[in-house]
Protein backbone atom coordinates (compact mmCIF):
# COMPACT_ATOMS: atom_id res chain seq x y z
CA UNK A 1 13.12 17.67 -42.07
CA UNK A 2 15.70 19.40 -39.78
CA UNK A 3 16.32 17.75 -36.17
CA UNK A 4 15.10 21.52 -34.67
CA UNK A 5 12.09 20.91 -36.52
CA UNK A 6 11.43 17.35 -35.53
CA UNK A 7 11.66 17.88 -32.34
CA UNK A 8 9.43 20.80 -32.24
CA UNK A 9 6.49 18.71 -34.19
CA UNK A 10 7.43 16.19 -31.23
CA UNK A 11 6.08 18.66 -28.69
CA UNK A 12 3.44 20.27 -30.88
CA UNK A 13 1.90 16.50 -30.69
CA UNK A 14 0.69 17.63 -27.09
CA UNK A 15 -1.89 19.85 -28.72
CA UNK A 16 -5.28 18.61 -29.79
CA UNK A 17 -5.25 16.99 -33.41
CA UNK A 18 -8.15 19.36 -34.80
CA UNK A 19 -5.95 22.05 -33.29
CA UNK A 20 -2.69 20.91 -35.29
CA UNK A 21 -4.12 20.19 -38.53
CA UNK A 22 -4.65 23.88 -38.24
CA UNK A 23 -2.21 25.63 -36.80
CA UNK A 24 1.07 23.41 -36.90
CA UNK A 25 3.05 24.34 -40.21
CA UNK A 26 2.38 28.11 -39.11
CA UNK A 27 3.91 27.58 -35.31
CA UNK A 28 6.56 25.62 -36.72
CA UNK A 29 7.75 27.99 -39.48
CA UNK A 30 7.11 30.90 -36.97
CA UNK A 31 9.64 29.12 -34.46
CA UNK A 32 12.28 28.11 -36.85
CA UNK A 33 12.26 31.42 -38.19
CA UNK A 34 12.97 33.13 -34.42
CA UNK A 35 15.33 30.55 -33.35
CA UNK A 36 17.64 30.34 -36.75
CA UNK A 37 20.33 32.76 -36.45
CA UNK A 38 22.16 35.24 -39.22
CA UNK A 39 25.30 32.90 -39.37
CA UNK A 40 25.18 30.00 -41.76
CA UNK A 41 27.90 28.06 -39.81
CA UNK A 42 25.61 28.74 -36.37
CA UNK A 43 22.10 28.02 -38.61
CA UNK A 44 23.46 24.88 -39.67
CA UNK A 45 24.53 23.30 -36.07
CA UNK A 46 20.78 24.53 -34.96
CA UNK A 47 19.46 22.97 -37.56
CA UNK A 48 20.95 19.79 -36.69
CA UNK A 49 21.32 19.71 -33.19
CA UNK A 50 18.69 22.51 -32.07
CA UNK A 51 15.99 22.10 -29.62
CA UNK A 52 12.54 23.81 -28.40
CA UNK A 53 13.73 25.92 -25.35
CA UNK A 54 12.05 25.31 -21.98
CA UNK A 55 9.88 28.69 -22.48
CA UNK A 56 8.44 27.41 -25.40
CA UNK A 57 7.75 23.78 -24.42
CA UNK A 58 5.98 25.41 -21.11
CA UNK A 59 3.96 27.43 -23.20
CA UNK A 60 3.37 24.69 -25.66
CA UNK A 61 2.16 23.01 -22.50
CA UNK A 62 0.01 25.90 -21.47
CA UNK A 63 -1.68 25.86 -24.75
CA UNK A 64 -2.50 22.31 -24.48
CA UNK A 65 -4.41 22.51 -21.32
CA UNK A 66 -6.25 25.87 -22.21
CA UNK A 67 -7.37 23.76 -25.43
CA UNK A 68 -8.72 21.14 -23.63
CA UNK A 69 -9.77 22.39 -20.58
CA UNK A 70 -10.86 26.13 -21.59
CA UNK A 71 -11.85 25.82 -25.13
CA UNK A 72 -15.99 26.32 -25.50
CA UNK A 73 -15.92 24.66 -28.71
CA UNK A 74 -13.94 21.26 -27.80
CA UNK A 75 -15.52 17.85 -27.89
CA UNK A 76 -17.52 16.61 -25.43
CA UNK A 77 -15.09 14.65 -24.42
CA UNK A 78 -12.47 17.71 -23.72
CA UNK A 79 -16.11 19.55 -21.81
CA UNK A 80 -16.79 16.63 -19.51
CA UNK A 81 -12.35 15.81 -18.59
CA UNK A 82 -12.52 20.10 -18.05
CA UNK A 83 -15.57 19.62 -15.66
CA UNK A 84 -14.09 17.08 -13.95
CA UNK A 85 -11.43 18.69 -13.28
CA UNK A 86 -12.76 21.52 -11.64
CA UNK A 87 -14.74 19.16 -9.57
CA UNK A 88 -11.79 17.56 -8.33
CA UNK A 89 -9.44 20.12 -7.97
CA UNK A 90 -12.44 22.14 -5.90
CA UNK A 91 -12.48 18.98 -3.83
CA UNK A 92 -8.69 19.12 -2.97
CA UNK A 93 -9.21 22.58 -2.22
CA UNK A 94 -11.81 21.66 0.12
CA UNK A 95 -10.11 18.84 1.89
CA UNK A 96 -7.26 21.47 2.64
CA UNK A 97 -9.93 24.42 4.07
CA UNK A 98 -10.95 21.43 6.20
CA UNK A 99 -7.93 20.69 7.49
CA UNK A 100 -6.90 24.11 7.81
CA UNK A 101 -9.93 25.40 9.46
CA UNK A 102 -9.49 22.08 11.59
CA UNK A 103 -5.75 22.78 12.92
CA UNK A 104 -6.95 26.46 13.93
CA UNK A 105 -10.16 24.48 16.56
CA UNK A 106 -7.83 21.87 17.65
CA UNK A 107 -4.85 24.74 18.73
CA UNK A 108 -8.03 26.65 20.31
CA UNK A 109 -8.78 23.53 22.07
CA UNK A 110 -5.30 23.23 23.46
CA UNK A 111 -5.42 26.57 24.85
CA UNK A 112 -8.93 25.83 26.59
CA UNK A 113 -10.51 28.61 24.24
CA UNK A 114 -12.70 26.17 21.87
CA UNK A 115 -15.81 26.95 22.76
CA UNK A 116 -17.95 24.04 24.43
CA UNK A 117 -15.08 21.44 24.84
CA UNK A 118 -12.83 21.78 27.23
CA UNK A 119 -8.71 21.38 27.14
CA UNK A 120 -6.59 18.84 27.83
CA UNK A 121 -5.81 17.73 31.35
CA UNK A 122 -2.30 17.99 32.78
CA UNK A 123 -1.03 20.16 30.05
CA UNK A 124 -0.42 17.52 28.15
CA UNK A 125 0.43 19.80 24.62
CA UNK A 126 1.57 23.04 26.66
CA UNK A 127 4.75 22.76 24.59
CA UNK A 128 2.45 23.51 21.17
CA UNK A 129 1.48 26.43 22.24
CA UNK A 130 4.48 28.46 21.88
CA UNK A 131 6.30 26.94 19.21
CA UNK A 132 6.50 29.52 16.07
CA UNK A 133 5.87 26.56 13.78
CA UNK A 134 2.88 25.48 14.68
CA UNK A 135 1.82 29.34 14.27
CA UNK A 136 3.21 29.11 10.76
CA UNK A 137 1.26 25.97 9.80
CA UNK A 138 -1.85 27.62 11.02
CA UNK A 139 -1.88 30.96 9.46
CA UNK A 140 -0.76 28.87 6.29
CA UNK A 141 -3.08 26.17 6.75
CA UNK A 142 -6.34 28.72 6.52
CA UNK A 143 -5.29 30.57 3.78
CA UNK A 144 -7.21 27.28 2.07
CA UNK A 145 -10.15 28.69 3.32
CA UNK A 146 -10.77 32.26 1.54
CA UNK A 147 -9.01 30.14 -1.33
CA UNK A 148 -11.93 27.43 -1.18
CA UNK A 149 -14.91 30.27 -0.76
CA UNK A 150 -13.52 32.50 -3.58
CA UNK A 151 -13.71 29.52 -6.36
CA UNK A 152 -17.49 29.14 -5.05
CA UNK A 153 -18.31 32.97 -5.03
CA UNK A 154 -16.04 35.21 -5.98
CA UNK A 155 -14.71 36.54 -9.72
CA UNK A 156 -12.91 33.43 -10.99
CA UNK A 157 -9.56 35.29 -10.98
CA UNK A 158 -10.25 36.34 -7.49
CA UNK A 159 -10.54 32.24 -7.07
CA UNK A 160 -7.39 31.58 -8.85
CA UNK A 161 -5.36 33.99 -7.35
CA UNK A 162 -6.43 32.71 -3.53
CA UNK A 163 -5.65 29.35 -4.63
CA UNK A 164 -2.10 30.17 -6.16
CA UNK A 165 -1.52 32.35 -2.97
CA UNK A 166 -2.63 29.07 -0.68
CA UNK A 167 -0.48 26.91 -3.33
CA UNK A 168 2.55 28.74 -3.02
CA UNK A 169 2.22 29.02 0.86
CA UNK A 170 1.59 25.89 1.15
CA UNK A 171 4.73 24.38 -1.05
CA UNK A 172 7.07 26.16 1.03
CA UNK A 173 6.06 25.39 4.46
CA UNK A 174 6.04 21.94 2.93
CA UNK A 175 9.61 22.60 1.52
CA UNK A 176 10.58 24.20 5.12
CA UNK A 177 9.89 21.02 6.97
CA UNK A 178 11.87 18.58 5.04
CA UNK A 179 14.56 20.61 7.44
CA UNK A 180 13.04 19.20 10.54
CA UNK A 181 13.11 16.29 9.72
CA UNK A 182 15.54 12.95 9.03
CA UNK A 183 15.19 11.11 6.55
CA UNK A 184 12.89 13.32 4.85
CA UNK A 185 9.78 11.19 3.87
CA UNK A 186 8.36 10.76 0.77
CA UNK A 187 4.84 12.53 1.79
CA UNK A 188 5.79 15.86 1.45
CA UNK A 189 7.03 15.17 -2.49
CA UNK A 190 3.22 13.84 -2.73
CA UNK A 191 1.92 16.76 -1.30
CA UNK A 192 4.55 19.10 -3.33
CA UNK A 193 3.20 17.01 -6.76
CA UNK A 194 -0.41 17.50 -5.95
CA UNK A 195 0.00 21.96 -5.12
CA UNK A 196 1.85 21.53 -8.41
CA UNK A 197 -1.16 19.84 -10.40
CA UNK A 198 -3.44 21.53 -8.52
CA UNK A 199 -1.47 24.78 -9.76
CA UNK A 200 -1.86 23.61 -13.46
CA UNK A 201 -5.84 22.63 -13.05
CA UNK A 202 -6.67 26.32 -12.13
CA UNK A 203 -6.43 26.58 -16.18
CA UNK A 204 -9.85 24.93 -16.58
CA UNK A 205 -11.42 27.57 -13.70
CA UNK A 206 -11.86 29.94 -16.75
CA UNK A 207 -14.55 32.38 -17.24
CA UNK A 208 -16.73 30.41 -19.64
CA UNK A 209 -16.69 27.65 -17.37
CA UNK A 210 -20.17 26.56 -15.62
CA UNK A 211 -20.13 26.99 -11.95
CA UNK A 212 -20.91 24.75 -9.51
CA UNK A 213 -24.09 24.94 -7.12
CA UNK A 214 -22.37 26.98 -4.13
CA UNK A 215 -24.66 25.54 -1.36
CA UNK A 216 -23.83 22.47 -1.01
CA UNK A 217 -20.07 23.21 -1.15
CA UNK A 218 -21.29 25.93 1.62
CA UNK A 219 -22.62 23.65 4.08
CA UNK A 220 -20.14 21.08 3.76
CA UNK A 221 -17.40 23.05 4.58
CA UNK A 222 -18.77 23.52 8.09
CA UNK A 223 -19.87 20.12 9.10
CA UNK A 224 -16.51 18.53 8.24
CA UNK A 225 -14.68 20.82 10.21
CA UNK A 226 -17.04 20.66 13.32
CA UNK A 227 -16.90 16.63 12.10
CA UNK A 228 -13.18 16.26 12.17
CA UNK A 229 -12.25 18.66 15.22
CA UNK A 230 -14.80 16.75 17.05
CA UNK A 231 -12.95 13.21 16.26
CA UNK A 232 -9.13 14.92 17.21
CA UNK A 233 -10.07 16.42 20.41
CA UNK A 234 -11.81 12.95 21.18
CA UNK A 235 -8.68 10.92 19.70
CA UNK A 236 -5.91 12.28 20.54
CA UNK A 237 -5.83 12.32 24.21
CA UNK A 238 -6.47 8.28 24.15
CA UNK A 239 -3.54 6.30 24.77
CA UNK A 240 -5.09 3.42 22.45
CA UNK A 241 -4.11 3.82 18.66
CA UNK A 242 -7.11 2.68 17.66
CA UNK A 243 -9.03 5.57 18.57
CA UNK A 244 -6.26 7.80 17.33
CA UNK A 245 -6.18 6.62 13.87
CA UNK A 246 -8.41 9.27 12.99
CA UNK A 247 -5.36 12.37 14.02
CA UNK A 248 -3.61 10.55 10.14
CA UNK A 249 -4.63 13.20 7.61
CA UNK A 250 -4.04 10.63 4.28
CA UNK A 251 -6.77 8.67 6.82
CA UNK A 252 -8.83 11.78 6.88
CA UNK A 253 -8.96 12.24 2.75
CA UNK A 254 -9.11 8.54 2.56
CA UNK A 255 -12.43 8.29 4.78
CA UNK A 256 -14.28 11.27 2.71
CA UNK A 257 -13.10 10.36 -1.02
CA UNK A 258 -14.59 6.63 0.19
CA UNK A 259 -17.77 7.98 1.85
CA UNK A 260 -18.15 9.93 -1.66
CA UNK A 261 -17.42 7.21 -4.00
CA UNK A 262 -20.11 5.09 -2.14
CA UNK A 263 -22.73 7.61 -2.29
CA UNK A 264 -21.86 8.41 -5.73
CA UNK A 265 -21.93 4.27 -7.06
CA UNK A 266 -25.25 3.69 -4.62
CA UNK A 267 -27.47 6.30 -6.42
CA UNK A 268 -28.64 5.99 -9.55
CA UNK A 269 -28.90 9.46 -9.89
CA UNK A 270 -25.34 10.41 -9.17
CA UNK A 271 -23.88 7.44 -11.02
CA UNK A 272 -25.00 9.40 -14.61
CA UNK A 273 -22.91 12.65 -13.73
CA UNK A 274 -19.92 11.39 -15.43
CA UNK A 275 -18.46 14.67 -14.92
CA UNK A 276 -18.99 14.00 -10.57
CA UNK A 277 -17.14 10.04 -11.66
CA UNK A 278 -14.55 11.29 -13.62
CA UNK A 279 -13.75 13.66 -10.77
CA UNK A 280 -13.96 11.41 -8.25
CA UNK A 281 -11.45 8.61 -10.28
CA UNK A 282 -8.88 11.54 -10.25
CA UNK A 283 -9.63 11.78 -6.50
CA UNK A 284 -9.37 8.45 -5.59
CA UNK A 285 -6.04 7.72 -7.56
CA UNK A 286 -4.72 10.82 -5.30
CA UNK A 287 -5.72 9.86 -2.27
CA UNK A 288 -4.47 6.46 -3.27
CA UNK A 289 -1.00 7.54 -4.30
CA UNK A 290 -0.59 9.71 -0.65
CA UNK A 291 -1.92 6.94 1.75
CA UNK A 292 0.55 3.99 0.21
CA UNK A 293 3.77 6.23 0.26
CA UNK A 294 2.43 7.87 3.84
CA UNK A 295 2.87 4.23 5.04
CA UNK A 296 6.49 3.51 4.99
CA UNK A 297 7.07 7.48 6.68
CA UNK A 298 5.40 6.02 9.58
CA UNK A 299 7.96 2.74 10.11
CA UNK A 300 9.05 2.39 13.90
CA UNK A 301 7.65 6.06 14.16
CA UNK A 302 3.95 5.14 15.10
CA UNK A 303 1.94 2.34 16.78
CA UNK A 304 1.69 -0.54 14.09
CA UNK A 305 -1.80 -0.27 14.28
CA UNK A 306 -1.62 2.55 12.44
CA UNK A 307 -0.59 1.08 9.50
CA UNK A 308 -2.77 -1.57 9.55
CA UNK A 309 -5.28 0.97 9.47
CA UNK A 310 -3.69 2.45 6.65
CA UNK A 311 -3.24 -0.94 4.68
CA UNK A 312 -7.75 -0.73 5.13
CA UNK A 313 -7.88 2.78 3.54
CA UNK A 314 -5.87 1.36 0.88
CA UNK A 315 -8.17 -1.24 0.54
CA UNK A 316 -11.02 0.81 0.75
CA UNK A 317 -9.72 2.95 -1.75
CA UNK A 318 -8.84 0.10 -4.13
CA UNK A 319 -12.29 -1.19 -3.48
CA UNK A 320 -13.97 1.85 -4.87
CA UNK A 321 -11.57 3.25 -7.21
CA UNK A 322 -12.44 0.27 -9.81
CA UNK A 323 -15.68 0.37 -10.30
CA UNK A 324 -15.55 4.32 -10.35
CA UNK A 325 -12.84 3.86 -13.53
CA UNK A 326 -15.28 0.89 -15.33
CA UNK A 327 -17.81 3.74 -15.06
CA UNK A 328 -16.30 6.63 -15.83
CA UNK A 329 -14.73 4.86 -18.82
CA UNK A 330 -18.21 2.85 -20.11
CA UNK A 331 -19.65 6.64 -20.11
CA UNK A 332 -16.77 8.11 -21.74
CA UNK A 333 -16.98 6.04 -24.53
CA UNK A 334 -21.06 6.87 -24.83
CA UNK A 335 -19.99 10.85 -24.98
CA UNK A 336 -21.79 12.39 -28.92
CA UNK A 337 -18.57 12.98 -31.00
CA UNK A 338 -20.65 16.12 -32.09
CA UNK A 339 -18.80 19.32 -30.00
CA UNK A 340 -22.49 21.26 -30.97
CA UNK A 341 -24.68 18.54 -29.19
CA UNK A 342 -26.56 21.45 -27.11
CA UNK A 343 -28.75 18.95 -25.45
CA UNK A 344 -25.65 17.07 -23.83
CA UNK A 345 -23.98 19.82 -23.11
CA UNK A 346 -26.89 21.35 -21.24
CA UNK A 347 -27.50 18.30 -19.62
CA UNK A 348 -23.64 18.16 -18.66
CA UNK A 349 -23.61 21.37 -16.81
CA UNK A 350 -26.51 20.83 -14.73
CA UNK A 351 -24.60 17.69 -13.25
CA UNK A 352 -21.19 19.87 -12.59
């Protein structure tokens, strides 16, 4: 076997092994044969030194996740992981509508023009008002909104297109501020990881996939953003970081993803959706992952309070995270290893 080869079986090994068995000798002899060029000297140094160009291992990539997360026919195991996914990728999405529907009340509230709560005293923010940035962030930051509403309602490319639209937005404002500030912390490479997986999940939005139920997406939408507008405009005036701990936005995700692990481990009902646990592992580890490296950004910058509060989330997070993996994992291994179990997989969709 030639190195080009080897190394081309090396990245084939990302695709399922039913899929391989398959397919592999033809992809391989198709590559070799449109990468091997008319000169022997020049087809012997590719044979030998040769590798898969980035192109190909990107689609290679591609390939893999359409297999496992958009294939109608894949194990159960492949279904529930694809469901899952959506679950928690619609649940990012969500968390970022919320926040971006939130910035837009709490910039009305500056201005006095939130209705039913009045503004700030002594002009406390008047320098937010006319700062181009803070325009920026807000125009970007509700661009998660449509994006959020279109995978609920709309076409699924519709949905996917919002998304990438918010994604891309999103990335370079993030990209933008590591300009403003010094050093640069290591929160905006978290937030720049998750656009980027979130990016890649939109694979498993495909149009065989079962939809969610819409309503209860719906009505949550508007009760965390009356929810979390009401807790900033009653935080952030206080001089006491206690009360403020709630302006964080890691603190934010970190109180919902807990709040919705509990629920989810408390009812018996909820606790046999494996596709809701699985979703809610890949939340948690998130969440997780952007509260702990959120914690040294805020070093001499913030109250110390603050990170004790953080240090809690973490905690909390911890606290629920394991027993959401010991579940999802006991009812992974319980999945049929028959792809045409119909009952399951009826079953399975009704929980998504």
């Amino acid at each position: 076997m030639s190195g080009i080869e080897e190394r081309y079986r090396f990245v084939l090994r990302l695709l399922p092994a039913s899929y391989r068995q398959r397919w592999e000798e033809d992809m391989v002899a198709a590559f070799l044969e449109s990468v091997t060029p008319d000169d022997p000297e020049e087809a012997e140094f590719v044979r030998d030194y040769g590798r898969p160009s980035w192109p190909e291992v990107f689609s290679v990539v591609g390939l893999a996740l359409r297999l496992r997360l958009a294939h109608a026919g894949a194990p159960p195991r492949y279904l529930v992981w694809a469901q899952a996914v959506r679950l928690a990728s619609l649940g990012w999405v969500f968390l970022n509508a919320v926040a971006g529907a939130t910035i837009l009340a709490f910039h009305l509230w500056l201005v006095g023009a939130l209705p039913g709560v009045g503004a700030p005293m002594n002009g406390e923010f008047l320098p937010l008002r006319t700062d181009h940035w803070v325009t920026a962030s807000v125009v970007i930051g509700l661009l998660w909104v449509p994006a959020y509403l279109a995978l609920l309602l709309a076409d699924r490319r519709v949905g996917r297109a919002l998304v990438t639209l918010a994604v891309i937005a999103d990335s370079g404002l993030l990209l933008a501020s590591t300009g403003r500030r010094d050093p640069v912390g290591g929160t905006i490479f978290v937030l720049l990881a998750a656009n980027a997986l979130l990016a890649l999940s939109l694979t498993a939005f495909h149009r065989h996939a079962s939809r969610v139920r819409p309503r209860p997406w719906l009505l949550a939408l508007p009760v965390g953003v009356v929810l979390a507008t009401f807790l900033l405009t009653t935080a952030v005036p206080t001089t006491a970081p206690v009360a403020a701990w709630w302006a964080d936005w890691p603190a934010q995700c970190s109180f919902v993803v807990v709040a919705a692990s509990i629920v989810h481990l408390c009812v018996p009902r909820f606790r046999r959706m494996v596709p809701w646990t699985l979703a809610l592992v890949i939340l948690t580890l998130a969440v997780l992952i952007l509260r702990v490296v959120s914690l040294p950004d805020y070093r001499g910058l913030v109250d110390p309070v603050f990170v004790t509060f953080g240090l809690v989330e973490t905690g909390a997070l911890v606290a629920v995270g394991v027993p959401l993996f010991v579940l999802a994992a006991r009812a992974l291994r319980r999945l049929p290893a028959n792809p045409a179990d119909e009952a399951w997989s009826t079953s399975s969709d009704r929980h998504a």
